[in-house]
PDB file of N, CA and C in Angstrom:
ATOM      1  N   UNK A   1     -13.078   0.917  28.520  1.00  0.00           N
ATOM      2  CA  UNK A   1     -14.164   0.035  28.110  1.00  0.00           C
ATOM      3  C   UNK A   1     -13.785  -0.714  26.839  1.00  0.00           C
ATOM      4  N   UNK A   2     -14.703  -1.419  26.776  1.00  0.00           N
ATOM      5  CA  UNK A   2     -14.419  -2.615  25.279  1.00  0.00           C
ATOM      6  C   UNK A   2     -14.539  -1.872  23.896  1.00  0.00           C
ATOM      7  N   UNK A   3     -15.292  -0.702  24.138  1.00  0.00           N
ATOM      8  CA  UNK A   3     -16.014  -0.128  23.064  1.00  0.00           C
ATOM      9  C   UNK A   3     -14.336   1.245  22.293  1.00  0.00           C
ATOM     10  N   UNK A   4     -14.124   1.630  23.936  1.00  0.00           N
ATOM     11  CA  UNK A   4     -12.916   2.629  23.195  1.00  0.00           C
ATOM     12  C   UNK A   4     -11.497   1.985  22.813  1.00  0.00           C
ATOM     13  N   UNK A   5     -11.442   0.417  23.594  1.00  0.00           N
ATOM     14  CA  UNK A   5     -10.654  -0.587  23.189  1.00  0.00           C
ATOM     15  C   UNK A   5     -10.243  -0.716  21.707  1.00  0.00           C
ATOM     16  N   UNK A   6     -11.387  -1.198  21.414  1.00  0.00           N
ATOM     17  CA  UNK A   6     -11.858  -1.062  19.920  1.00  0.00           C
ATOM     18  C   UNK A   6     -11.486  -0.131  18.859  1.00  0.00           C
ATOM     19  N   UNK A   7     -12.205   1.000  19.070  1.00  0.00           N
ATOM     20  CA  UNK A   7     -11.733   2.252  18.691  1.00  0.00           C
ATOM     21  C   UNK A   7     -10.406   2.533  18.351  1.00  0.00           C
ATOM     22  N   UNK A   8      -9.803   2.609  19.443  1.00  0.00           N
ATOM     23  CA  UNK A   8      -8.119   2.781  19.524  1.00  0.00           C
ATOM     24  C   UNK A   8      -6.769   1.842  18.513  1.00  0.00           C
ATOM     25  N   UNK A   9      -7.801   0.126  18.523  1.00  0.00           N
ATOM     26  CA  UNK A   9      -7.640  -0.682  17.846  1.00  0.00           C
ATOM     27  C   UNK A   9      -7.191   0.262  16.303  1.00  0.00           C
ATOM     28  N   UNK A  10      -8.159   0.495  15.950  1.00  0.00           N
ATOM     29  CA  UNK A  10      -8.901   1.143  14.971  1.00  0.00           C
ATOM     30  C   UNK A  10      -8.450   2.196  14.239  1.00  0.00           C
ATOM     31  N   UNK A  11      -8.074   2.875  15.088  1.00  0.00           N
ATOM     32  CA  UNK A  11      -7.275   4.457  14.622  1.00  0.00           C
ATOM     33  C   UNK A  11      -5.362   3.750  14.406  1.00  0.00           C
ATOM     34  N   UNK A  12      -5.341   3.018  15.396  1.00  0.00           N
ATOM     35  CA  UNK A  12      -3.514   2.337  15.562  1.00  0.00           C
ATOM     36  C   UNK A  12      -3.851   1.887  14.094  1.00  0.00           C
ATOM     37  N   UNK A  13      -4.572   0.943  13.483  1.00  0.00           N
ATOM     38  CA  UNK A  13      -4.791   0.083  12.322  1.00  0.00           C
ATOM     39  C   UNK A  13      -4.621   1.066  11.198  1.00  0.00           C
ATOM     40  N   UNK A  14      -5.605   1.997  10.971  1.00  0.00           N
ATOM     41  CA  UNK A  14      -5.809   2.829  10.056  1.00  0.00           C
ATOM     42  C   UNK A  14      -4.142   3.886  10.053  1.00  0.00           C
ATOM     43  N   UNK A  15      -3.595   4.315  11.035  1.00  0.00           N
ATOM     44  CA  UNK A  15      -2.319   5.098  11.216  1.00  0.00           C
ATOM     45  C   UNK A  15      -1.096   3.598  10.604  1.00  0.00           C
ATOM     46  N   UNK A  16      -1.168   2.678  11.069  1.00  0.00           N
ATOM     47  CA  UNK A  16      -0.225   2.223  10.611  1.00  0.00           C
ATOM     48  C   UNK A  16      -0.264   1.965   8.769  1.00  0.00           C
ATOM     49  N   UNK A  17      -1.706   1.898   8.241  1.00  0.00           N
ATOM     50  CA  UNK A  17      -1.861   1.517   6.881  1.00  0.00           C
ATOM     51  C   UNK A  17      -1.052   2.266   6.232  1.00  0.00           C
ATOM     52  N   UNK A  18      -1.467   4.477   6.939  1.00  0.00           N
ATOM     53  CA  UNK A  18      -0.793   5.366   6.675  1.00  0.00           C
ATOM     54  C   UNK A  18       0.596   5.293   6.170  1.00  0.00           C
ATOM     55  N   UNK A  19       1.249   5.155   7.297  1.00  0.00           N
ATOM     56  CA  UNK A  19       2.457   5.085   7.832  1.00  0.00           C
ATOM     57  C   UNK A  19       3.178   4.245   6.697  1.00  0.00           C
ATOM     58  N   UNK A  20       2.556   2.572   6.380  1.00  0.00           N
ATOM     59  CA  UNK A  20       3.453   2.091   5.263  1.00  0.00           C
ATOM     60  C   UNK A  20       3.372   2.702   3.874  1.00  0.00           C
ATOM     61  N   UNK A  21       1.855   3.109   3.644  1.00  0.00           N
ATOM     62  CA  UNK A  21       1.452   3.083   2.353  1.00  0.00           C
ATOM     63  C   UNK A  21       2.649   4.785   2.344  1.00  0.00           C
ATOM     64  N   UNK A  22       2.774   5.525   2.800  1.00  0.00           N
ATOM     65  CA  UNK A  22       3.083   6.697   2.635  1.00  0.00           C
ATOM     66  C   UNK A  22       5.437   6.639   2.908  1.00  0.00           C
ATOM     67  N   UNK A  23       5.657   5.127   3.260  1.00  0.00           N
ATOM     68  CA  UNK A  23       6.827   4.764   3.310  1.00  0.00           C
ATOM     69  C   UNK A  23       7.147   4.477   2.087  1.00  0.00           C
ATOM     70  N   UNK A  24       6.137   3.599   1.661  1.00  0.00           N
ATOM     71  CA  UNK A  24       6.542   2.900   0.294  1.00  0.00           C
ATOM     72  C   UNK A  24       6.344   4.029  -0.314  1.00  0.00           C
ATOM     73  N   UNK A  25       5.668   4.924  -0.658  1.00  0.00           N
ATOM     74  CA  UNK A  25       5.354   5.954  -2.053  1.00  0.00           C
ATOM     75  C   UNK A  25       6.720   6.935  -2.246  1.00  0.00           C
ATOM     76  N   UNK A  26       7.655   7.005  -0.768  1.00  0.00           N
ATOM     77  CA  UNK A  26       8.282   7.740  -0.624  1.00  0.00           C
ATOM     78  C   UNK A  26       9.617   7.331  -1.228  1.00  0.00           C
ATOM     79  N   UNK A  27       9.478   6.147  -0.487  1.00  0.00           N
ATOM     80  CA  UNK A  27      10.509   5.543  -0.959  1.00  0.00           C
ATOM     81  C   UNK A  27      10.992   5.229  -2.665  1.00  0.00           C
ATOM     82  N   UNK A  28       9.716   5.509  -3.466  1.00  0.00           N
ATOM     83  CA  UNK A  28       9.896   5.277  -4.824  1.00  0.00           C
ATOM     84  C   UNK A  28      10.240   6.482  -5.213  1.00  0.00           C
ATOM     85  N   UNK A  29       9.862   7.395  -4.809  1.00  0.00           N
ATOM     86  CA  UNK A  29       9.881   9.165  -4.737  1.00  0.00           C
ATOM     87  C   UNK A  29      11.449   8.837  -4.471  1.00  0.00           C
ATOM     88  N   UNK A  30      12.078   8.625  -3.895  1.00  0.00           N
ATOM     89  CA  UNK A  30      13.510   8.556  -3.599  1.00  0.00           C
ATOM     90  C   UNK A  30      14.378   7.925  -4.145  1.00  0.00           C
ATOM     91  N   UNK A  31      13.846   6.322  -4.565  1.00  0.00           N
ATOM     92  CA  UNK A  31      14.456   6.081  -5.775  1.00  0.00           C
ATOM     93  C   UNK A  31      14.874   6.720  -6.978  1.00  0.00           C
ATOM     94  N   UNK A  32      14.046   7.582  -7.439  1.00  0.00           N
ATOM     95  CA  UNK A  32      13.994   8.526  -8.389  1.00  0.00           C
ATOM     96  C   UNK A  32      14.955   9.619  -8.040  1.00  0.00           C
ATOM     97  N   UNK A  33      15.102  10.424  -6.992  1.00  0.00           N
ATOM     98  CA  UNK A  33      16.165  11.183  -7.028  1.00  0.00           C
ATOM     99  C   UNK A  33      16.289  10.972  -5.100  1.00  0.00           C
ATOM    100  N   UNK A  34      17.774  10.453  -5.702  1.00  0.00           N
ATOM    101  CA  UNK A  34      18.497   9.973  -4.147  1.00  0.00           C
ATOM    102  C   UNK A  34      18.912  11.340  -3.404  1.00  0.00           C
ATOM    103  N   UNK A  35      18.861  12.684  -3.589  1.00  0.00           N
ATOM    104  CA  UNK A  35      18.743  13.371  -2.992  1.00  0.00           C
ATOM    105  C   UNK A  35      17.535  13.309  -1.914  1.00  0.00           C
ATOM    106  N   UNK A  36      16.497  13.075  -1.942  1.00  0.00           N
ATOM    107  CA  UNK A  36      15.839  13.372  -0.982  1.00  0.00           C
ATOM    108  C   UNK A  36      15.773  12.354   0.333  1.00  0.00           C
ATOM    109  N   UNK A  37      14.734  13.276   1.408  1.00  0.00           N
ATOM    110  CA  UNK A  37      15.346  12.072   2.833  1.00  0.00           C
ATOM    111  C   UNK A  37      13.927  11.616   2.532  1.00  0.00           C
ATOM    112  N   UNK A  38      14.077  10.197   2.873  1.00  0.00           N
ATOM    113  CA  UNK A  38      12.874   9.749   2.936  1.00  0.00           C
ATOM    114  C   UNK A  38      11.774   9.697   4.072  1.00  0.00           C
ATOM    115  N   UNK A  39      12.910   9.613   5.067  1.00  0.00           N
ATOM    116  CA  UNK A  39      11.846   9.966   6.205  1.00  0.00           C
ATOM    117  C   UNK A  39      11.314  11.221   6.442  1.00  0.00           C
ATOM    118  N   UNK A  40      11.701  13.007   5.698  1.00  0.00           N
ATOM    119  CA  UNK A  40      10.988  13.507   5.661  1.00  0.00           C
ATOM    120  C   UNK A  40       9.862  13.628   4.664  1.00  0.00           C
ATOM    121  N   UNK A  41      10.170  13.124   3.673  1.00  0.00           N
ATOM    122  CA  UNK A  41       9.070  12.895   2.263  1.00  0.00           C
ATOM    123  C   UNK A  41       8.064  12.093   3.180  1.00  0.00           C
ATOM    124  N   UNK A  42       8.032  11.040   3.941  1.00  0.00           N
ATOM    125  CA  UNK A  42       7.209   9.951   4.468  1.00  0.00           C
ATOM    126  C   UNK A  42       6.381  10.995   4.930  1.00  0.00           C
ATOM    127  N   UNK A  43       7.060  11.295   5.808  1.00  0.00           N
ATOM    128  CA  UNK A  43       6.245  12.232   6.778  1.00  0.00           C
ATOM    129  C   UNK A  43       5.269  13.251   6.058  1.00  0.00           C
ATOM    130  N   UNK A  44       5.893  14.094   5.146  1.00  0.00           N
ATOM    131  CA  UNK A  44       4.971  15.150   4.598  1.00  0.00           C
ATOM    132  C   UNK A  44       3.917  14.335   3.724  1.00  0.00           C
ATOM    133  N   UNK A  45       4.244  12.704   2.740  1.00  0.00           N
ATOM    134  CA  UNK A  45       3.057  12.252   2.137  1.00  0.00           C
ATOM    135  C   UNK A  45       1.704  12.093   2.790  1.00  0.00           C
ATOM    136  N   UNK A  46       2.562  11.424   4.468  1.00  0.00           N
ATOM    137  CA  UNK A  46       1.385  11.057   5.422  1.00  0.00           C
ATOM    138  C   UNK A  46       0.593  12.184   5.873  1.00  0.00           C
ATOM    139  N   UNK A  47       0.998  13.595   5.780  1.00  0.00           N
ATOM    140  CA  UNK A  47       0.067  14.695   6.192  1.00  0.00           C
ATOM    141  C   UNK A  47      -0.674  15.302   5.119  1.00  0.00           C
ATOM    142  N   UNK A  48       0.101  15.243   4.019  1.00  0.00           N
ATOM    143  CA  UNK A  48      -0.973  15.406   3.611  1.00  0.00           C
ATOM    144  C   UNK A  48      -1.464  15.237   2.058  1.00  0.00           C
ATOM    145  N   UNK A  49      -1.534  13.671   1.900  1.00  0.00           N
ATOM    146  CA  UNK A  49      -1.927  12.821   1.215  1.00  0.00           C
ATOM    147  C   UNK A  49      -3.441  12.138   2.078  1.00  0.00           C
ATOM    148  N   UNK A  50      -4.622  12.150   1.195  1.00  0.00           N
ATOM    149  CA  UNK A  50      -5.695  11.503   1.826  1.00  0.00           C
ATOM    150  C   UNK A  50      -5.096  10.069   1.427  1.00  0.00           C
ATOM    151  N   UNK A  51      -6.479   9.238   2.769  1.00  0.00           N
ATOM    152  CA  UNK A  51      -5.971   8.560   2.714  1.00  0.00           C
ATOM    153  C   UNK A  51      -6.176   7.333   1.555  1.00  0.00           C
ATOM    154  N   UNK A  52      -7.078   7.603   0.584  1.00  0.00           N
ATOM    155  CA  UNK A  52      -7.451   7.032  -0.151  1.00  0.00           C
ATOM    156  C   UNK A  52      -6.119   7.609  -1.403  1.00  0.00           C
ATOM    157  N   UNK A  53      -5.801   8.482  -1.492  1.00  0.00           N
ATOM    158  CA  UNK A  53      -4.717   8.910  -1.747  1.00  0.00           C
ATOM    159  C   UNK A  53      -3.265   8.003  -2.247  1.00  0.00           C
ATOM    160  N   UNK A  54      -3.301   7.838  -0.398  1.00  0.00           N
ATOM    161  CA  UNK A  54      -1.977   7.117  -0.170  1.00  0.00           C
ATOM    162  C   UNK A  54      -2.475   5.597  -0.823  1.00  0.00           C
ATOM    163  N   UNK A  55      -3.508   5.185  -0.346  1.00  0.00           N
ATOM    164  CA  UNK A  55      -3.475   3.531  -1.445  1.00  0.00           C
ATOM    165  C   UNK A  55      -3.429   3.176  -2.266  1.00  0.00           C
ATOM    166  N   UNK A  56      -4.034   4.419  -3.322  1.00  0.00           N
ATOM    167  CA  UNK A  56      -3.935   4.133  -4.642  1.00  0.00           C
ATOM    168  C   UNK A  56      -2.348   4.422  -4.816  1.00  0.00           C
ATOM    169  N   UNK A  57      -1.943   5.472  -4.403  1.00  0.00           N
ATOM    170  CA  UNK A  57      -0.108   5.596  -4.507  1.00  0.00           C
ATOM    171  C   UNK A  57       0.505   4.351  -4.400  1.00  0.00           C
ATOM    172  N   UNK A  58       0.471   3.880  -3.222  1.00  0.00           N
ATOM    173  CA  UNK A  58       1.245   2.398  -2.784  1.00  0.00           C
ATOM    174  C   UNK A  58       1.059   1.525  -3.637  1.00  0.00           C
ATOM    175  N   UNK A  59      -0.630   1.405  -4.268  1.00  0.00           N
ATOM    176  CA  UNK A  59      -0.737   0.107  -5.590  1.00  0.00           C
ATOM    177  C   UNK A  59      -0.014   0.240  -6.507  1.00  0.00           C
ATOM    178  N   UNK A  60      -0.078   1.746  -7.073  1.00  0.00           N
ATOM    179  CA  UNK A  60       0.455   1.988  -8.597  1.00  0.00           C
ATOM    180  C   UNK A  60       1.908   1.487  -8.365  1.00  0.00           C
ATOM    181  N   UNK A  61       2.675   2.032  -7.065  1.00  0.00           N
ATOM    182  CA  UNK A  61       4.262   1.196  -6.666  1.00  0.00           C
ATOM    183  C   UNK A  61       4.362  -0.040  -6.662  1.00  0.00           C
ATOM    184  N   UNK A  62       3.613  -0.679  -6.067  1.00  0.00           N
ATOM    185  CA  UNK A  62       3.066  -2.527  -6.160  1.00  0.00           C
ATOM    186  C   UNK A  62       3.094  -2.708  -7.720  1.00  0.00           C
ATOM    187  N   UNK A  63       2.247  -2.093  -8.373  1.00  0.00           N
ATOM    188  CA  UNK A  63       2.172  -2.456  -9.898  1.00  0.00           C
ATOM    189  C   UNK A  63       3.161  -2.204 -10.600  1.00  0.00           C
ATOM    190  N   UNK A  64       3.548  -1.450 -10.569  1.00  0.00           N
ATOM    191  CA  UNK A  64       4.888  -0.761 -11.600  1.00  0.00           C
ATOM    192  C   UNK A  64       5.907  -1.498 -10.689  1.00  0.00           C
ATOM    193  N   UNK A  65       5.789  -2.167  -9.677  1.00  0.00           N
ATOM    194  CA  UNK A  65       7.074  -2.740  -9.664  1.00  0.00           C
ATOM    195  C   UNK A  65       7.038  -3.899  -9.327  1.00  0.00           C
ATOM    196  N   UNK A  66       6.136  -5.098  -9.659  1.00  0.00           N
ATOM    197  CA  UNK A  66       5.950  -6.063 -10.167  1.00  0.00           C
ATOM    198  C   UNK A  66       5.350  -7.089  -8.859  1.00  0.00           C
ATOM    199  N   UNK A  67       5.107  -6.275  -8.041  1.00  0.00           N
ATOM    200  CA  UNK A  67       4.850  -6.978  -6.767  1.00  0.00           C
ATOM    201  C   UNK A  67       3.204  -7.296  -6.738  1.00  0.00           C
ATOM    202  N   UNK A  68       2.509  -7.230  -6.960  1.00  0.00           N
ATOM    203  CA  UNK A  68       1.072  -7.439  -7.168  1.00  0.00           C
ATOM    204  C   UNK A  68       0.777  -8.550  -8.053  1.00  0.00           C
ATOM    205  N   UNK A  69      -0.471  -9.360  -7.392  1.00  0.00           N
ATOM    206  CA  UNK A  69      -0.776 -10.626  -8.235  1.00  0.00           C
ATOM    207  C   UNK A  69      -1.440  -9.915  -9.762  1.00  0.00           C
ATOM    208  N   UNK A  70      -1.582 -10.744 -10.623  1.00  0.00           N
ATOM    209  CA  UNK A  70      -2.501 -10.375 -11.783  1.00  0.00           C
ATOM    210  C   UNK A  70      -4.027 -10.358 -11.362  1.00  0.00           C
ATOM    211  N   UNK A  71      -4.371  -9.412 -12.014  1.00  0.00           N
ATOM    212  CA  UNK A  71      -6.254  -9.274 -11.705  1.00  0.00           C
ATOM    213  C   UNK A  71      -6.721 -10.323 -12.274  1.00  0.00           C
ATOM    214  N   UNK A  72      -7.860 -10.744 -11.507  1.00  0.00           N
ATOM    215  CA  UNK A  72      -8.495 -11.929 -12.151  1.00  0.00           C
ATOM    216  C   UNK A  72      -9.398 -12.037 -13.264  1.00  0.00           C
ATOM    217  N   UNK A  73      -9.449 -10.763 -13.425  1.00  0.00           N
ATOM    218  CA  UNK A  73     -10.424 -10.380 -15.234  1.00  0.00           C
ATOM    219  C   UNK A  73      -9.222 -10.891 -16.467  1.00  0.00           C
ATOM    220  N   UNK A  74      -7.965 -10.755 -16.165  1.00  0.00           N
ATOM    221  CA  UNK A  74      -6.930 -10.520 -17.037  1.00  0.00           C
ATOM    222  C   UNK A  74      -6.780 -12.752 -17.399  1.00  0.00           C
ATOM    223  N   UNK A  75      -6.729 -13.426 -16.461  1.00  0.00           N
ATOM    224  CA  UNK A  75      -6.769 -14.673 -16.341  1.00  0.00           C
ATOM    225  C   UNK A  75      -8.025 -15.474 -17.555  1.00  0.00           C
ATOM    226  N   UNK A  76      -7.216 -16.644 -17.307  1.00  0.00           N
ATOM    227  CA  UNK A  76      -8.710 -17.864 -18.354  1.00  0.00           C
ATOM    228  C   UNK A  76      -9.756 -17.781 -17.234  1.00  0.00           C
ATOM    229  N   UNK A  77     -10.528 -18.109 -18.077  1.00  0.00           N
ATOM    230  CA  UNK A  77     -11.881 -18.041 -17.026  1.00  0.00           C
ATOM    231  C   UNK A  77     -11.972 -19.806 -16.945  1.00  0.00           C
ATOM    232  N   UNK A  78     -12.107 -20.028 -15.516  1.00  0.00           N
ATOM    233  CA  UNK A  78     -12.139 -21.148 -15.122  1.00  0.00           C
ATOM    234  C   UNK A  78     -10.977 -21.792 -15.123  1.00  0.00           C
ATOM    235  N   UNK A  79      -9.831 -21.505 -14.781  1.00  0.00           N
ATOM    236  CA  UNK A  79      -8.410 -21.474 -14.152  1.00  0.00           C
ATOM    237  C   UNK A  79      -8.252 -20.508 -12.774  1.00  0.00           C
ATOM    238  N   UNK A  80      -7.689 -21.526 -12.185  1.00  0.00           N
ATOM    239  CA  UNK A  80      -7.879 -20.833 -10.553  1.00  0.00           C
ATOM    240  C   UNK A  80      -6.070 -20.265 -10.699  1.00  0.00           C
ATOM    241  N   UNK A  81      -5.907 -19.238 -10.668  1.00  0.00           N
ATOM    242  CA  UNK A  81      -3.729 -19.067 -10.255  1.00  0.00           C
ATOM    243  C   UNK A  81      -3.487 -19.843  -9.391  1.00  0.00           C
ATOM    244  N   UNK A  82      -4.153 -19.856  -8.132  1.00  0.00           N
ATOM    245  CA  UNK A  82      -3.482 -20.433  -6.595  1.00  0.00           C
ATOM    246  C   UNK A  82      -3.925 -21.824  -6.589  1.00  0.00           C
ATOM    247  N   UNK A  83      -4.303 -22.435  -7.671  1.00  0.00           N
ATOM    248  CA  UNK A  83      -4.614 -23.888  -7.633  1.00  0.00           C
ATOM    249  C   UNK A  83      -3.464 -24.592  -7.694  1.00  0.00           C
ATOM    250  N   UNK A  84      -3.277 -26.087  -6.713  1.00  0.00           N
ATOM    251  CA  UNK A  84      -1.929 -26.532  -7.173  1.00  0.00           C
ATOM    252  C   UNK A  84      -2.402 -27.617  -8.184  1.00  0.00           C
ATOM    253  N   UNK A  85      -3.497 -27.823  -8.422  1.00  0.00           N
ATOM    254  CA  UNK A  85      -4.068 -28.648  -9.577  1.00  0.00           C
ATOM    255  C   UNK A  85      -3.673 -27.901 -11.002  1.00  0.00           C
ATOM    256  N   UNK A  86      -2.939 -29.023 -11.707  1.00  0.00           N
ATOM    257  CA  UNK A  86      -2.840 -28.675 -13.752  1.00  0.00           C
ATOM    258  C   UNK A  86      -3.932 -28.776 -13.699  1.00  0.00           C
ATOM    259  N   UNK A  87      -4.142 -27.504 -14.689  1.00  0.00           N
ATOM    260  CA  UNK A  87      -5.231 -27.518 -15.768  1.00  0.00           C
ATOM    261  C   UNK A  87      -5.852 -28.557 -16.591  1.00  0.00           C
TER     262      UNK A  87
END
């Protein structure tokens, strides 16, 4: 049916968020000491790391490693970043 369609959608969506957010955390985990495998670190973050867990993990990696836009509190007020208009 349309309804478990959905659903399934849903759980695939939410498992894959898993899946990266708990790649990337690992992967920084591994940066740090190249001894470890990452695909088993992945694996054990994704079991058992919640999953609110794993996002905040993946941001703080985004942040600390320079990949994240600036927050928009931190900006002039009334300057857009993604504007291609000068100020």
């Amino acid at each position: 049916t349309k309804e478990s369609t959905e659903e399934e959608r849903r759980v695939a969506f939410l498992r894959m968020g898993i899946d990266i957010n708990a790649w990337l955390v690992s992967s920084s985990l591994q940066n740090a000491d190249q001894t470890r495998d990452t695909g088993k670190t992945s694996d054990n973050i994704a079991a058992l790391w919640s999953y609110e867990a794993l996002g905040k993990g993946a941001d703080m990696v985004l942040s600390l490693s320079g990949m994240t836009p600036p927050d928009s509190d931190s900006e002039e007020e009334g300057v857009e970043a993604d504007s291609p208009e000068k100020p």
